[in-house]
C-alpha atoms as a PDB file:
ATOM      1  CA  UNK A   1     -10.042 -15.440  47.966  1.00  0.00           C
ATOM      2  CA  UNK A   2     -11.818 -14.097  44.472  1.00  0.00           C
ATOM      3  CA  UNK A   3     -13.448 -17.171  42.590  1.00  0.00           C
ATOM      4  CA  UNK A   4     -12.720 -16.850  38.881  1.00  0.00           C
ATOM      5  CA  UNK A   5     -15.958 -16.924  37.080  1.00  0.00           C
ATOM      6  CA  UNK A   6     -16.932 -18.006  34.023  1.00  0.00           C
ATOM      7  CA  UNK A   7     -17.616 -14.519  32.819  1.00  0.00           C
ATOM      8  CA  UNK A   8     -14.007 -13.809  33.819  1.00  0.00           C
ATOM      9  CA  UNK A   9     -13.028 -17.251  32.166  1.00  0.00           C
ATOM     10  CA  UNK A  10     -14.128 -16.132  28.812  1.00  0.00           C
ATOM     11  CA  UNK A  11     -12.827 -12.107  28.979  1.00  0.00           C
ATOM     12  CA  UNK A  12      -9.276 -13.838  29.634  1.00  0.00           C
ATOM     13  CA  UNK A  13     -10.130 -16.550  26.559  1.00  0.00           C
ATOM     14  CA  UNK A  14     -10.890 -13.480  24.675  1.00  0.00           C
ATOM     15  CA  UNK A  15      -7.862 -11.564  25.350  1.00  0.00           C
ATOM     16  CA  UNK A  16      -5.200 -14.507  24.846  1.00  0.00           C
ATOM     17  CA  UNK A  17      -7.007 -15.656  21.464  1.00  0.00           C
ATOM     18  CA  UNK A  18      -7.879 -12.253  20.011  1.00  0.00           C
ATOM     19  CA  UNK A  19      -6.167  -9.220  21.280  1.00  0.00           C
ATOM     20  CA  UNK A  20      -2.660 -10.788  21.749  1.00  0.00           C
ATOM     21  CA  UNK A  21      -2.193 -11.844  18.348  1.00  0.00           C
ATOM     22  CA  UNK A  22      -3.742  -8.429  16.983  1.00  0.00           C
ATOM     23  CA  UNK A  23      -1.546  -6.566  19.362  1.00  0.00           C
ATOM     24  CA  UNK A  24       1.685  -7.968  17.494  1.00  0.00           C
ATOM     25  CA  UNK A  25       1.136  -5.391  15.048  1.00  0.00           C
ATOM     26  CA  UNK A  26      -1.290  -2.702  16.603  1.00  0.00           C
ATOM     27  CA  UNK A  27       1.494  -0.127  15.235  1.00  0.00           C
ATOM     28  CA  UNK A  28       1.140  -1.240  11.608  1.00  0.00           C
ATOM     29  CA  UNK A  29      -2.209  -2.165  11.228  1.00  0.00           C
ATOM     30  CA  UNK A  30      -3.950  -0.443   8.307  1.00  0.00           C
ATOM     31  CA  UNK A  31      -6.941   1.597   9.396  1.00  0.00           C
ATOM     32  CA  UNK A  32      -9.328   0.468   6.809  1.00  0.00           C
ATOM     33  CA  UNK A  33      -8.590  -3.091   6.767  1.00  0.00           C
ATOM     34  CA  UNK A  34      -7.656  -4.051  10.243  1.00  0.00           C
ATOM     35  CA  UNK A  35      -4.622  -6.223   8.803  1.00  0.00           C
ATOM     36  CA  UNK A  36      -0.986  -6.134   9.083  1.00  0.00           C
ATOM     37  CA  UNK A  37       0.506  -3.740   6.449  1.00  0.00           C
ATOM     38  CA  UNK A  38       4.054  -4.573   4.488  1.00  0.00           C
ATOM     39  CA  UNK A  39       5.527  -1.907   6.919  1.00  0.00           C
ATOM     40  CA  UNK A  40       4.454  -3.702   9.677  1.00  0.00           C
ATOM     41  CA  UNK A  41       5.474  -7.248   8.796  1.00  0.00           C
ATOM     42  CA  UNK A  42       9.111  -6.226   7.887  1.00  0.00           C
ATOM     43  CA  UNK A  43       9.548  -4.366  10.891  1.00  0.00           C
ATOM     44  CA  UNK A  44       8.061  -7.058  12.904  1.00  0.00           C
ATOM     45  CA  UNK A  45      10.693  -9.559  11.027  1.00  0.00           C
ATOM     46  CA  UNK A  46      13.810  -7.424  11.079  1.00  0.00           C
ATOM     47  CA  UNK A  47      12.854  -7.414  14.890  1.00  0.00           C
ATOM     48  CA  UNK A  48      11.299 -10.695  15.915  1.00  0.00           C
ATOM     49  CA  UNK A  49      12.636 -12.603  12.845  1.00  0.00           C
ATOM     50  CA  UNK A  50      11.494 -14.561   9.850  1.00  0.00           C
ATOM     51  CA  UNK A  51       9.909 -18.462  11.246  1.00  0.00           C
ATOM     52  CA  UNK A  52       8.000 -15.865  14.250  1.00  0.00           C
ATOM     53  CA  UNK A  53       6.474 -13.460  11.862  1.00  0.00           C
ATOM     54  CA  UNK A  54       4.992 -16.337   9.512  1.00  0.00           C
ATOM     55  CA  UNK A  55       4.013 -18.635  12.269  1.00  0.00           C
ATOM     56  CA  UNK A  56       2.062 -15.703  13.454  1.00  0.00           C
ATOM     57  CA  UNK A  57       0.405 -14.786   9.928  1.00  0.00           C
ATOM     58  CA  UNK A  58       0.145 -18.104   8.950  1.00  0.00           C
ATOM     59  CA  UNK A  59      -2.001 -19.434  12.051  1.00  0.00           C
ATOM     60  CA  UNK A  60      -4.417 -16.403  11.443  1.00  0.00           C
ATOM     61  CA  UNK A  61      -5.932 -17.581   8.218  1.00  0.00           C
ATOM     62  CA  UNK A  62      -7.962 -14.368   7.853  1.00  0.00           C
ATOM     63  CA  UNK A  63      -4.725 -12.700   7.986  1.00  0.00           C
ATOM     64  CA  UNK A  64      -2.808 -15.100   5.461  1.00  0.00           C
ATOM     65  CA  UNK A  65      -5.289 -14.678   3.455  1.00  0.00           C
ATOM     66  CA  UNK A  66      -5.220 -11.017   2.775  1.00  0.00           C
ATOM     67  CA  UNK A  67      -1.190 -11.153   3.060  1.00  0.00           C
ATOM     68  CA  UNK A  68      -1.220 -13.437  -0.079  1.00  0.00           C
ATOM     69  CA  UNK A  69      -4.020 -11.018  -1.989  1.00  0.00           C
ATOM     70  CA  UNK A  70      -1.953  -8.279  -0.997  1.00  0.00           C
ATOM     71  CA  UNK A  71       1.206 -10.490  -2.968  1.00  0.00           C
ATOM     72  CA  UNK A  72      -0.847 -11.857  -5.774  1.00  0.00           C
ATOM     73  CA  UNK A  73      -1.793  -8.256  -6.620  1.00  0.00           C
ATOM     74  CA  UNK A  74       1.916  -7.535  -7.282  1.00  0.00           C
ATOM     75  CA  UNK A  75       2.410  -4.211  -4.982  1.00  0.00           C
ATOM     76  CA  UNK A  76       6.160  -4.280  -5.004  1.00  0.00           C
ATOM     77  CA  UNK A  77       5.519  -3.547  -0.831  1.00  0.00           C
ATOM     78  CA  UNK A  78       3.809  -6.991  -0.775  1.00  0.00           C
ATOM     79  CA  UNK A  79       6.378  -8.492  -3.215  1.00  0.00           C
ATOM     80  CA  UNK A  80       8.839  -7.451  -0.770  1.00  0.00           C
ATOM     81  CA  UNK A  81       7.015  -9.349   2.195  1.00  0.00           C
ATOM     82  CA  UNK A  82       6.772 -12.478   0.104  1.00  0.00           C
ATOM     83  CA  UNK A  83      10.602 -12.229  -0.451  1.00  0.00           C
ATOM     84  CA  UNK A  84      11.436 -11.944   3.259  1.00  0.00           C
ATOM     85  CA  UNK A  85       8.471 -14.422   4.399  1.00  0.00           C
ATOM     86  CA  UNK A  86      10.677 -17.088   2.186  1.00  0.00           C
ATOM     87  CA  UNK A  87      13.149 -17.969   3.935  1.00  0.00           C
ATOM     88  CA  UNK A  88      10.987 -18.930   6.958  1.00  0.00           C
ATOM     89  CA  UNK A  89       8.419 -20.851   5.482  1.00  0.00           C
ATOM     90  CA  UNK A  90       7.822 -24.256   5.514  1.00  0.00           C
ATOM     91  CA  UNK A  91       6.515 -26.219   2.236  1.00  0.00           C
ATOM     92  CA  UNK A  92       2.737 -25.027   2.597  1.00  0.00           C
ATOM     93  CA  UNK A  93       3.776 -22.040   3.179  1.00  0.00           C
ATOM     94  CA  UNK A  94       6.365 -21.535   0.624  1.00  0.00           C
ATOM     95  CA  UNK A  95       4.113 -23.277  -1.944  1.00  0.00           C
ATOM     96  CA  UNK A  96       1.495 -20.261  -1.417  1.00  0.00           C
ATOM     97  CA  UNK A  97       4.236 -17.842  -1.357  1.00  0.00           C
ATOM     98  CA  UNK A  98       5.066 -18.693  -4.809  1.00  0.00           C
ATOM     99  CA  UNK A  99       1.464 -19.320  -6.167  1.00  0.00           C
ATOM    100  CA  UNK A 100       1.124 -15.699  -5.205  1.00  0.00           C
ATOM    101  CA  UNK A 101       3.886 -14.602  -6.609  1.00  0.00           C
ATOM    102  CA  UNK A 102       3.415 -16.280  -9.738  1.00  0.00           C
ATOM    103  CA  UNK A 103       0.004 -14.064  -9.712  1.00  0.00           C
ATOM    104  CA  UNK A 104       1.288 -10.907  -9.344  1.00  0.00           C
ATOM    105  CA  UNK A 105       2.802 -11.507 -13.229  1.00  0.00           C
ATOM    106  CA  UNK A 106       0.083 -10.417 -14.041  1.00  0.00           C
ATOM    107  CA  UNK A 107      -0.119  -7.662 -12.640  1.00  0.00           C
ATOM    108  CA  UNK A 108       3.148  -6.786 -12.412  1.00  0.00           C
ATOM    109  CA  UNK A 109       5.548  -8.877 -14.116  1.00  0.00           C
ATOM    110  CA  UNK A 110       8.549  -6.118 -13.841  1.00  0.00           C
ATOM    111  CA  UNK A 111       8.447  -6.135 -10.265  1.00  0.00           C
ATOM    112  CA  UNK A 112       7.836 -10.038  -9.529  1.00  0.00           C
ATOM    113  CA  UNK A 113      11.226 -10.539 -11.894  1.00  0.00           C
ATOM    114  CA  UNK A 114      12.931  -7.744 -10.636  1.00  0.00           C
ATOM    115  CA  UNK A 115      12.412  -8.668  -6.927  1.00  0.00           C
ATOM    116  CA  UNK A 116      11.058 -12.018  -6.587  1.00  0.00           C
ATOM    117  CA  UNK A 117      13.998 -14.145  -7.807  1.00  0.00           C
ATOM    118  CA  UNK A 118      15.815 -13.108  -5.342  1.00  0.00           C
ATOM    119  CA  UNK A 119      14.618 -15.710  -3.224  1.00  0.00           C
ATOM    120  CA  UNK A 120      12.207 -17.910  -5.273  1.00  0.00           C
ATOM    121  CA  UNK A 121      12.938 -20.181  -8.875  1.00  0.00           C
ATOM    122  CA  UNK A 122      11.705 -19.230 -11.902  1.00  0.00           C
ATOM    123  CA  UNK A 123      10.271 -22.838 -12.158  1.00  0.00           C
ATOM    124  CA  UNK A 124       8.176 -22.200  -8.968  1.00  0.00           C
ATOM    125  CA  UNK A 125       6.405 -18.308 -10.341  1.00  0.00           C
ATOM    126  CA  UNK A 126       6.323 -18.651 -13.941  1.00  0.00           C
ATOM    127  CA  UNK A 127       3.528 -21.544 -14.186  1.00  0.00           C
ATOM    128  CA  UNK A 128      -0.131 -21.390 -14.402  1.00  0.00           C
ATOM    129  CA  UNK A 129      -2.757 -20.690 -11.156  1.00  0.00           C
ATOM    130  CA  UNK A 130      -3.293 -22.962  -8.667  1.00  0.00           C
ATOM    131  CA  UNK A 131      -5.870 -25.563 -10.132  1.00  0.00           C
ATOM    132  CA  UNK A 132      -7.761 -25.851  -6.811  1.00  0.00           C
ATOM    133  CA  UNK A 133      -8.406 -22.254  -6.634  1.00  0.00           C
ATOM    134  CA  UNK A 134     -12.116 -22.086  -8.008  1.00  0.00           C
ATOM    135  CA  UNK A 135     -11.056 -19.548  -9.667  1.00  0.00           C
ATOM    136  CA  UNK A 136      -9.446 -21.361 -12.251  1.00  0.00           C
ATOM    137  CA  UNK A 137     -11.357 -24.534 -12.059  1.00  0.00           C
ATOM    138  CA  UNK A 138     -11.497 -24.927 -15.397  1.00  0.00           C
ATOM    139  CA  UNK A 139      -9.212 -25.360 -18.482  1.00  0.00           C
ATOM    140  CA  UNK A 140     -10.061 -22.099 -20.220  1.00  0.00           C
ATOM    141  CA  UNK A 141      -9.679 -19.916 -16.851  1.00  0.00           C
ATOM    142  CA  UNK A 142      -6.864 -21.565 -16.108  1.00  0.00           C
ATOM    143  CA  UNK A 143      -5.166 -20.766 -19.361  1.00  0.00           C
ATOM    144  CA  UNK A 144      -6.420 -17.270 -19.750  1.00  0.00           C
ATOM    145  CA  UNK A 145      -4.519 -16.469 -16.399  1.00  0.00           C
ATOM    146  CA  UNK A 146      -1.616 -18.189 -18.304  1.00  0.00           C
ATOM    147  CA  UNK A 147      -1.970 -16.273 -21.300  1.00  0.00           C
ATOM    148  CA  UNK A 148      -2.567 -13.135 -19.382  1.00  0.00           C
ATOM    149  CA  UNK A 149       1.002 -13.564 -17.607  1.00  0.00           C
ATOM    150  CA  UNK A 150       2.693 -14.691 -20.848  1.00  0.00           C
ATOM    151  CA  UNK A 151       1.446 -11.449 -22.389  1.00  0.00           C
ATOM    152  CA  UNK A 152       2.580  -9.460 -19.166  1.00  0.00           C
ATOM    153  CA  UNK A 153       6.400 -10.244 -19.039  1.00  0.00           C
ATOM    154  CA  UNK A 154       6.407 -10.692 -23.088  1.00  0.00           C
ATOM    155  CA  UNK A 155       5.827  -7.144 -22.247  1.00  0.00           C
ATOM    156  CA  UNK A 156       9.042  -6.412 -20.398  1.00  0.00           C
ATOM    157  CA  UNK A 157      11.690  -4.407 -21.984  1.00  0.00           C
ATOM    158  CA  UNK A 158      14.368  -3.724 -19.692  1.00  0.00           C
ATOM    159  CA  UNK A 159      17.659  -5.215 -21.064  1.00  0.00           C
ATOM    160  CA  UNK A 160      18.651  -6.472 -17.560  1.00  0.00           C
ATOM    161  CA  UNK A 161      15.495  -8.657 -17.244  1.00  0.00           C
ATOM    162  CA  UNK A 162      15.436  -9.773 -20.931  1.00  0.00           C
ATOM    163  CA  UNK A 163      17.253 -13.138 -19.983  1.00  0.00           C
ATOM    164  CA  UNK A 164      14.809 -13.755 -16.917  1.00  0.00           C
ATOM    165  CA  UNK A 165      11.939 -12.993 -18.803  1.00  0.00           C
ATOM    166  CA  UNK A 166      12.371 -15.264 -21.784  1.00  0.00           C
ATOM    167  CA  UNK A 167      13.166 -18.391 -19.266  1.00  0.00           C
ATOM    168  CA  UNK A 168       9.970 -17.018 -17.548  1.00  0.00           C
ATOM    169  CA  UNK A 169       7.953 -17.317 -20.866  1.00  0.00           C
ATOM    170  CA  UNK A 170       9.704 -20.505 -20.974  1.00  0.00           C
ATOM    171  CA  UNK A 171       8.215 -22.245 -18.146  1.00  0.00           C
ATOM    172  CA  UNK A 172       4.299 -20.562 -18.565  1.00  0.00           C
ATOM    173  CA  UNK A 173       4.155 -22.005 -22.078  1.00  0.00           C
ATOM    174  CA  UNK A 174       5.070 -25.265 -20.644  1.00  0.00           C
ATOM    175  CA  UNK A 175       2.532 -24.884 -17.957  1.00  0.00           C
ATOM    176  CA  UNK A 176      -0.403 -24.911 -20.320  1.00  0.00           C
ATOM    177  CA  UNK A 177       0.552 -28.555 -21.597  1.00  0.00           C
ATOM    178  CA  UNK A 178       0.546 -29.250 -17.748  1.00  0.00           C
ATOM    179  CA  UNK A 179      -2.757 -27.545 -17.067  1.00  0.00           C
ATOM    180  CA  UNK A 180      -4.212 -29.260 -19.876  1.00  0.00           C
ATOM    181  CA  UNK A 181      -2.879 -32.630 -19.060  1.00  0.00           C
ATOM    182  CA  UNK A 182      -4.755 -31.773 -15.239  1.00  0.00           C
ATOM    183  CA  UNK A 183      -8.004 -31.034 -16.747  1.00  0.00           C
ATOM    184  CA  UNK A 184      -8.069 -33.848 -19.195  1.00  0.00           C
ATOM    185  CA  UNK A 185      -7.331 -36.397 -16.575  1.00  0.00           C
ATOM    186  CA  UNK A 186      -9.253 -34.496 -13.983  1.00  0.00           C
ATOM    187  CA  UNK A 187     -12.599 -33.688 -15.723  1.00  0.00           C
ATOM    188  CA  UNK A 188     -15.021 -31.962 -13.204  1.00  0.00           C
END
């Protein structure tokens, strides 16, 4: 009888922890990241479904982490993902979902309220940034990011979207009083 060494031990630790996750999407990994592409992750859901998919990105934080760049961003391929990721997700989940969402305004405010609310509330995307992102841990960066998306869907003209955007502008100017209320209680 073969003994099963330790060397053996940690090949088959390696393999279970590392190459079976990756190999979920080996067909739809992008070549110069080495991540999951929008492609990928709606094929993989159509086929495996929703809760699978976003257990699996979700529990690869490396992963989830580029998936909500690749949202915030606004790539309407990403935007897509976030809209089919919804209905799986849980609350942390779904609460970074829309933070990224509510991103990609400004970056592309057409396509976030031409696609997005589908599945997510206005009340959830058009706020300010997540105040314990360092990158708007401060009242003026966190209101320039407001400001920036208020002057991105101010920018929308398309009669179909006029409604949606003005409820959108709506909600961001209301987020400032909220932001500011945060960083006056909350001075760091």
């Amino acid at each position: 009888m073969n003994k099963i060494t330790p060397r053996i031990l940690t090949l088959i630790a390696f393999m279970v922890l590392i190459l079976v996750p990756v190999s979920l999407y080996a067909t739809g990994m992008d070549k110069v990241t080495g991540f999951p592409t929008p492609e990928s992750i709606l094929h993989d859901i159509k086929s495996r479904g929703t809760r699978s998919v976003l257990k699996d990105l979700y529990d690869n934080e490396t992963v989830w982490r580029s998936i909500m760049q690749g949202i915030a961003f606004g790539n309407e391929s990403w935007l897509k993902v976030a809209v089919a990721l919804r209905p799986g997700s849980d609350a942390g989940a779904s609460e970074m979902l829309a933070l990224a969402i509510g991103e990609a305004l400004e970056h592309n405010s057409y396509g976030v309220l031409a696609l997005a609310t589908q599945s997510f509330e206005l009340s959830e995307i058009c706020g300010g940034p997540d105040v314990d992102d360092i990158r708007y841990d401060s009242l003026e960066f966190a209101t320039k990011a407001i400001e920036l998306r208020i002057a991105k869907v101010a920018s929308i003209k398309d009669s179909s979207l006029l409604t949606v955007a003005k409820m959108c502008l709506r909600y961001l100017e209301n987020s400032k009083k909220d932001v500011a209320r945060f960083y006056g209680s909350h001075k760091r």
